[in-house]
Protein backbone atom coordinates (compact mmCIF):
# COMPACT_ATOMS: atom_id res chain seq x y z
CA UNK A 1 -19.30 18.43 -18.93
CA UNK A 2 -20.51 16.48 -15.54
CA UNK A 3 -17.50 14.63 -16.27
CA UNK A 4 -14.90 16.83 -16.92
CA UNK A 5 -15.78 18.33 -13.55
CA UNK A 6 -15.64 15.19 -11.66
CA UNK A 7 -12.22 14.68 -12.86
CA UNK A 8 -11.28 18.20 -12.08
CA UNK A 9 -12.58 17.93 -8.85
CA UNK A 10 -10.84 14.63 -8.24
CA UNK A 11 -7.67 16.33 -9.22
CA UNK A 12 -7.87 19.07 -6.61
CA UNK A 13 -8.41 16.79 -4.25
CA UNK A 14 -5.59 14.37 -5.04
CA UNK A 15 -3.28 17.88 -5.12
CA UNK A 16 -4.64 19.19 -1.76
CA UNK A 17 -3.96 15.69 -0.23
CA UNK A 18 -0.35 15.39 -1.55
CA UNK A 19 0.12 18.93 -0.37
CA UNK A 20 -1.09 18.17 3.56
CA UNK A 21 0.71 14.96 3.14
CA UNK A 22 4.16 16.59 2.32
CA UNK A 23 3.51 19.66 5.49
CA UNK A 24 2.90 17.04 7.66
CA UNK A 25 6.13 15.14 6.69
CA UNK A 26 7.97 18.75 6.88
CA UNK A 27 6.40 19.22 10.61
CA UNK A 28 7.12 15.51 11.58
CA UNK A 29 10.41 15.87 10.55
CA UNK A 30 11.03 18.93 11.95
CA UNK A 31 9.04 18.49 15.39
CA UNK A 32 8.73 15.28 15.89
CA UNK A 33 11.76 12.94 14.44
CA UNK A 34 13.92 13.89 17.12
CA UNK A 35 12.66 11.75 19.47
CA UNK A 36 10.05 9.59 17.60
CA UNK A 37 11.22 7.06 14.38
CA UNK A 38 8.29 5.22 12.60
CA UNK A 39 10.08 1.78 12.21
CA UNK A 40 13.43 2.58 13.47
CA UNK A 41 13.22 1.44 16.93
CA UNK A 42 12.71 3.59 20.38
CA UNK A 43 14.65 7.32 21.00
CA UNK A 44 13.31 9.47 23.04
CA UNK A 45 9.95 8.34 22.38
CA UNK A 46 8.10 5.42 21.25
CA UNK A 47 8.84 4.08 18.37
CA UNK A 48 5.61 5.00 16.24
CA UNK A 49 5.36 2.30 13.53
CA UNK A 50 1.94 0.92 13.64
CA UNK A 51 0.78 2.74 16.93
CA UNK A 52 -2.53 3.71 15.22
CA UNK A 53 -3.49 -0.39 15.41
CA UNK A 54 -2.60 0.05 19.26
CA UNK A 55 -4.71 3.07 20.02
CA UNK A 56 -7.52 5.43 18.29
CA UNK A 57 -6.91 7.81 15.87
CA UNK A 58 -8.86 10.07 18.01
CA UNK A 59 -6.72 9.64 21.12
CA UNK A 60 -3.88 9.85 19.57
CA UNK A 61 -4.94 13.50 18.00
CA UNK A 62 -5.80 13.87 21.86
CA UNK A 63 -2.61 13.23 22.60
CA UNK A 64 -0.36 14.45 20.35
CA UNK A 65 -2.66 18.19 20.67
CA UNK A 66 -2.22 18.02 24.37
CA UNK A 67 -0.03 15.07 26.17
CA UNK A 68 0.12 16.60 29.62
CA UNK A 69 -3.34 16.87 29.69
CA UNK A 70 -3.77 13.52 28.74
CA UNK A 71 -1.33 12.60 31.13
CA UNK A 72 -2.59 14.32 34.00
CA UNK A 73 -6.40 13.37 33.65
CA UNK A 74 -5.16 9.81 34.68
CA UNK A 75 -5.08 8.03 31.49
CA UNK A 76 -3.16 4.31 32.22
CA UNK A 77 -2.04 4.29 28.54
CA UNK A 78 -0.66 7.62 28.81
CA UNK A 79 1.27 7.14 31.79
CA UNK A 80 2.62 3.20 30.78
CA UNK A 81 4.36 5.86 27.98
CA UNK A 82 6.10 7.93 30.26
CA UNK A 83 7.23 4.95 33.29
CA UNK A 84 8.67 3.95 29.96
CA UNK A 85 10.32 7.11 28.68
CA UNK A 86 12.28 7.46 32.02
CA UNK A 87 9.62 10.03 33.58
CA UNK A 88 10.42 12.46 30.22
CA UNK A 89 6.80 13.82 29.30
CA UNK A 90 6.51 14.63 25.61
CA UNK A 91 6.13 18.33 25.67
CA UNK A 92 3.11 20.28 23.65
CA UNK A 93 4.89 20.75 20.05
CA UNK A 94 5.03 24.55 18.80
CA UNK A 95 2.68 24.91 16.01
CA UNK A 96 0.37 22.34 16.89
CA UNK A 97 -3.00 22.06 16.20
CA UNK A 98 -6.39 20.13 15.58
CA UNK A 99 -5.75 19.61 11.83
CA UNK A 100 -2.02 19.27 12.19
CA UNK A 101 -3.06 17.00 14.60
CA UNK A 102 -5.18 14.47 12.64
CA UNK A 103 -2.49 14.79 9.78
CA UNK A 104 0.04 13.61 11.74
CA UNK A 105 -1.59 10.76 12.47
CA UNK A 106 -2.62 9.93 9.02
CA UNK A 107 0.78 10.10 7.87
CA UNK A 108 2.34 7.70 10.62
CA UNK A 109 -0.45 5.22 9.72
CA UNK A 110 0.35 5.73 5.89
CA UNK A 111 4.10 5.52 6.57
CA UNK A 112 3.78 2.63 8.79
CA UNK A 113 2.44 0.64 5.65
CA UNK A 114 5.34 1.14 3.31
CA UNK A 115 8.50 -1.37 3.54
CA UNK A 116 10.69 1.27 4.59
CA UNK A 117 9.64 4.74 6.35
CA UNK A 118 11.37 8.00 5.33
CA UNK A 119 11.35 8.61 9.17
CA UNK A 120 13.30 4.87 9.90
CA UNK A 121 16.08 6.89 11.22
CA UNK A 122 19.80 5.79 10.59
CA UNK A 123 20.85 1.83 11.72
CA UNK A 124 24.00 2.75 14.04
CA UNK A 125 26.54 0.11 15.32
CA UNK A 126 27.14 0.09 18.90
CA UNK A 127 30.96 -0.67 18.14
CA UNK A 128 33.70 1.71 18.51
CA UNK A 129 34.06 4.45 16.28
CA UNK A 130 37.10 4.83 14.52
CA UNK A 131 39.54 7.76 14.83
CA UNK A 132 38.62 8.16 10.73
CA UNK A 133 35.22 8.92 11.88
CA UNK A 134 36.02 10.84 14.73
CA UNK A 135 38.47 13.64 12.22
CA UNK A 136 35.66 13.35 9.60
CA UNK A 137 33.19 14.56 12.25
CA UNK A 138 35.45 16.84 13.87
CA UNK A 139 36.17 18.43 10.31
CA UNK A 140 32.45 18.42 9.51
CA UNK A 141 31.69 20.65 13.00
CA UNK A 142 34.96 22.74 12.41
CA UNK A 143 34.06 23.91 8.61
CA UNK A 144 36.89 22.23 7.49
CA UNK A 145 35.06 20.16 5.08
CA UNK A 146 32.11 21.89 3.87
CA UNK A 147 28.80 20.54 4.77
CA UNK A 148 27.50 18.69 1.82
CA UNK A 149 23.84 20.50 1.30
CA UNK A 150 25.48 24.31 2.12
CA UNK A 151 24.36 24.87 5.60
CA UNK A 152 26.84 26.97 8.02
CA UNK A 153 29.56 24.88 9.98
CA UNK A 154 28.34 23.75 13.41
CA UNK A 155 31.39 25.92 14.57
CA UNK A 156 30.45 29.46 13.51
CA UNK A 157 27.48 28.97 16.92
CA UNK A 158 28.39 26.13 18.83
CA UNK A 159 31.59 25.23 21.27
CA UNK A 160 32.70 21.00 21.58
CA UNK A 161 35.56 20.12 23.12
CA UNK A 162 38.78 21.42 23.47
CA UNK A 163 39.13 24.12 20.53
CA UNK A 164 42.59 26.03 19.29
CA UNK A 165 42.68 29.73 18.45
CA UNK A 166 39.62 31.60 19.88
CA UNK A 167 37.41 28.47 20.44
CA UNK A 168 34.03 27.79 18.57
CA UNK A 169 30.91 30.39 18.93
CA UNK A 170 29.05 31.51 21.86
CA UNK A 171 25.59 32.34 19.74
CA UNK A 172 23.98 28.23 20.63
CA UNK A 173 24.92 26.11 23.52
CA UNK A 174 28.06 24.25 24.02
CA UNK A 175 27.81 20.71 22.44
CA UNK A 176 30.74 19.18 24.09
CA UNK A 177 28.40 17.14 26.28
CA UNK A 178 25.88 16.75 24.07
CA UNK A 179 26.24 12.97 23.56
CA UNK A 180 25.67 12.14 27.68
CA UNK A 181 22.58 14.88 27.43
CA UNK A 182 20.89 12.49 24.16
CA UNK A 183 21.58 9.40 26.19
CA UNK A 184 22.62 7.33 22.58
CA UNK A 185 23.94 7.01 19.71
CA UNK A 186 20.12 6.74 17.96
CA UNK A 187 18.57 9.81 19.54
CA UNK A 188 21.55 12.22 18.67
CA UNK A 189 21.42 10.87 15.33
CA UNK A 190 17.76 11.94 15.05
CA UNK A 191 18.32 15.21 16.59
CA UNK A 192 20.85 16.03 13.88
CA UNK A 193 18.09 14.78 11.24
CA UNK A 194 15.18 16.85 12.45
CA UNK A 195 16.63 19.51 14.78
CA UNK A 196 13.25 20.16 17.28
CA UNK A 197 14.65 23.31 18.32
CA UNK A 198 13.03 26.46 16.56
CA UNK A 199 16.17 28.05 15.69
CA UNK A 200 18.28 25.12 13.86
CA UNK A 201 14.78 23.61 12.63
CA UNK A 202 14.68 27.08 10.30
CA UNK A 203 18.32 26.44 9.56
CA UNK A 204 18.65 23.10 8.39
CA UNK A 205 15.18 22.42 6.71
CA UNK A 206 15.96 24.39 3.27
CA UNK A 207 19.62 22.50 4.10
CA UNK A 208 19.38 19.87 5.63
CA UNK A 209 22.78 17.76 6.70
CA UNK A 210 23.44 14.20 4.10
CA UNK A 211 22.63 11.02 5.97
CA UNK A 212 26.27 10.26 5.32
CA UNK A 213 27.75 13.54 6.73
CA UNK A 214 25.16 12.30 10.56
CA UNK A 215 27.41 9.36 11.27
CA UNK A 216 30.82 11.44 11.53
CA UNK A 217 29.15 13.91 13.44
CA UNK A 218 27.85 11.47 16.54
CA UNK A 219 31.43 9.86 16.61
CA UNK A 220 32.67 13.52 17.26
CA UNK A 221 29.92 14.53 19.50
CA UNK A 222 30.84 10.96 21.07
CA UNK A 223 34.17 11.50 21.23
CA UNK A 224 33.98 14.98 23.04
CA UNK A 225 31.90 13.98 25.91
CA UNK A 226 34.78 11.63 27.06
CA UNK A 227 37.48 14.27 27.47
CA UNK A 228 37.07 17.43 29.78
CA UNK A 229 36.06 20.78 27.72
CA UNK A 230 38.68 23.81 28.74
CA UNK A 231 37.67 26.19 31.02
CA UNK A 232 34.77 28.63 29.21
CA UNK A 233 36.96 31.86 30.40
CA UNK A 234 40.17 30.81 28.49
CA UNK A 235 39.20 31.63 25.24
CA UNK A 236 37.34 34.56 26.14
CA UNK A 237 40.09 36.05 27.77
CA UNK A 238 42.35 35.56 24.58
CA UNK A 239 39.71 36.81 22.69
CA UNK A 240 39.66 39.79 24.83
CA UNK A 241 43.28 40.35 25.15
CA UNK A 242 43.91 40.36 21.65
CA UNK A 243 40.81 42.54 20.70
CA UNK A 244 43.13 45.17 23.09
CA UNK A 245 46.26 44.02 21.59
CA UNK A 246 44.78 45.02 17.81
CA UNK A 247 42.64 48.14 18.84
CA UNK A 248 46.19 49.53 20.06
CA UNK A 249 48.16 47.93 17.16
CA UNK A 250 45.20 50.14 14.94
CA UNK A 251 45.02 53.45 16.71
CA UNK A 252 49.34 53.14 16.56
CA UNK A 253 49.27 52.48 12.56
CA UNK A 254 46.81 55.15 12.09
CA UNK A 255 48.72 57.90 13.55
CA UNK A 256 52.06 56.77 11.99
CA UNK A 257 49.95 57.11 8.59
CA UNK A 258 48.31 60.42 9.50
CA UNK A 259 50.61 62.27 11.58
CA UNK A 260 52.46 64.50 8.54
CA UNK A 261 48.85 65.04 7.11
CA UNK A 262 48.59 69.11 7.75
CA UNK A 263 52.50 69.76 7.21
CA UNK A 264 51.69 71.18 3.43
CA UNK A 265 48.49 73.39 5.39
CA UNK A 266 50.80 74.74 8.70
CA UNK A 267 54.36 75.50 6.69
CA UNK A 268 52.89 78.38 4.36
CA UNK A 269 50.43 79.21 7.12
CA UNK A 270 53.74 79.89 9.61
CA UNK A 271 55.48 81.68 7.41
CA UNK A 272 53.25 83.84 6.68
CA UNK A 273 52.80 84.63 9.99
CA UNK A 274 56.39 84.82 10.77
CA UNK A 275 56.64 87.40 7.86
């Protein structure tokens, strides 16, 4: 009996750690891969392979709870991090807390051990992209080619670049400048693997986009911060013009349908009263 509960007990807690392992994966990936790889080289952030043999486990759950705080109390570590990020302080991550915290850290320092992290990131060649690439990514964003795991075009929300007909949506902000805003090929490429922003995080993590559909996308994205984007009232103005131009073309087809619609009623009702 003693055990049969020892194993049971060992099982539990081999199935609660595999379940706070794979949350903290989901947040990491979500919050945290779009500016941090573990292995992959520098983005945003530090790279993060192996930074628990560089610092505590407890500072880094210091850190990682509250970095401005850290930063401002006058720690030298801290502040080596951000003369090295460009002045960009890593901002307190939504969700965050004490337990999420230490989890985090655990699974950098578990990830950090295998040959190859989940979180590497993608290897990206600093040579030109082709114009293959470029109409693969621009079909990708445009919904022309259906986004491999089922999640909405980039189109339906976002603007990039010059854009026929109506031009892209107005619901997220324009990407045509997206590519000089991420500073790299690397950190754009993250962004699209672990979208930080509340919003597209919810969007993309039941479908997330294929590793192989990320590469098109960045020669696009890289490829529409070299031209000039149209000016933002042009295709509202078409929109608006031809909203007009149909409401008319509408009310006009209507009548022409519906104007004979009481001639059966008014005939027998005239003549009676003519009689």
């Amino acid at each position: 009996m003693l055990g049969r509960g020892l194993r049971a007990a060992c099982y539990t807690l081999l199935l609660v750690g595999a379940a706070r392992a794979d949350e903290a994966a989901d947040f990491f990936r979500q919050s945290c891969f779009s500016c941090h790889t573990i292995g992959g080289g520098r983005l945003t952030g530090p790279d993060l392979k192996d930074v628990t043999t560089r610092r505590e486990k407890a500072w880094l759950t210091a850190f990682i709870l509250n970095p401005k705080g850290v930063i401002d109390g006058g720690d030298a570590y801290a502040n080596e991090l951000v003369q090295q990020a460009r002045g960009v302080v890593m901002p307190t991550v939504a969700g965050i807390n004490a337990a999420r915290s230490a989890a985090l850290v655990d699974l950098i320092e578990a990830e950090s051990k295998l040959p190859e992290s989940q979180f590497k990131g993608l290897s990206i060649s600093s040579a030109p992209f082709t114009a293959d690439e470029i109409a693969q990514g621009a079909a990708l964003f445009k919904g022309a080619r259906a986004l491999k795991n089922g999640a909405p075009a980039c189109v339906s929300c976002h603007s990039a670049g010059p854009q026929r007909g109506l031009g892209g949506g107005r619901l997220a902000p324009d990407l045509t400048k997206v590519f000089e805003r991420m500073q790299s090929r690397a950190a754009l490429a993250g962004w699209l693997q672990g979208p930080a922003t509340p919003v597209m995080g919810s969007l993309l993590k039941p479908r997330p986009l294929d590793r192989a559909e990320i590469l098109p996308l960045v020669a696009f994205f890289e490829s529409t911060a070299q031209v000039a984007a149209p000016a933002d009232t042009v295709p509202l103005l078409r929109f608006l013009v031809l909203g007009l131009l149909g409401t008319v073309g509408a009310l006009l087809l209507l009548d022409s349908i519906w104007r004979r619609r009481f001639r059966a009623v008014r005939r027998p009702l005239l003549a009676a009263a003519r009689r």
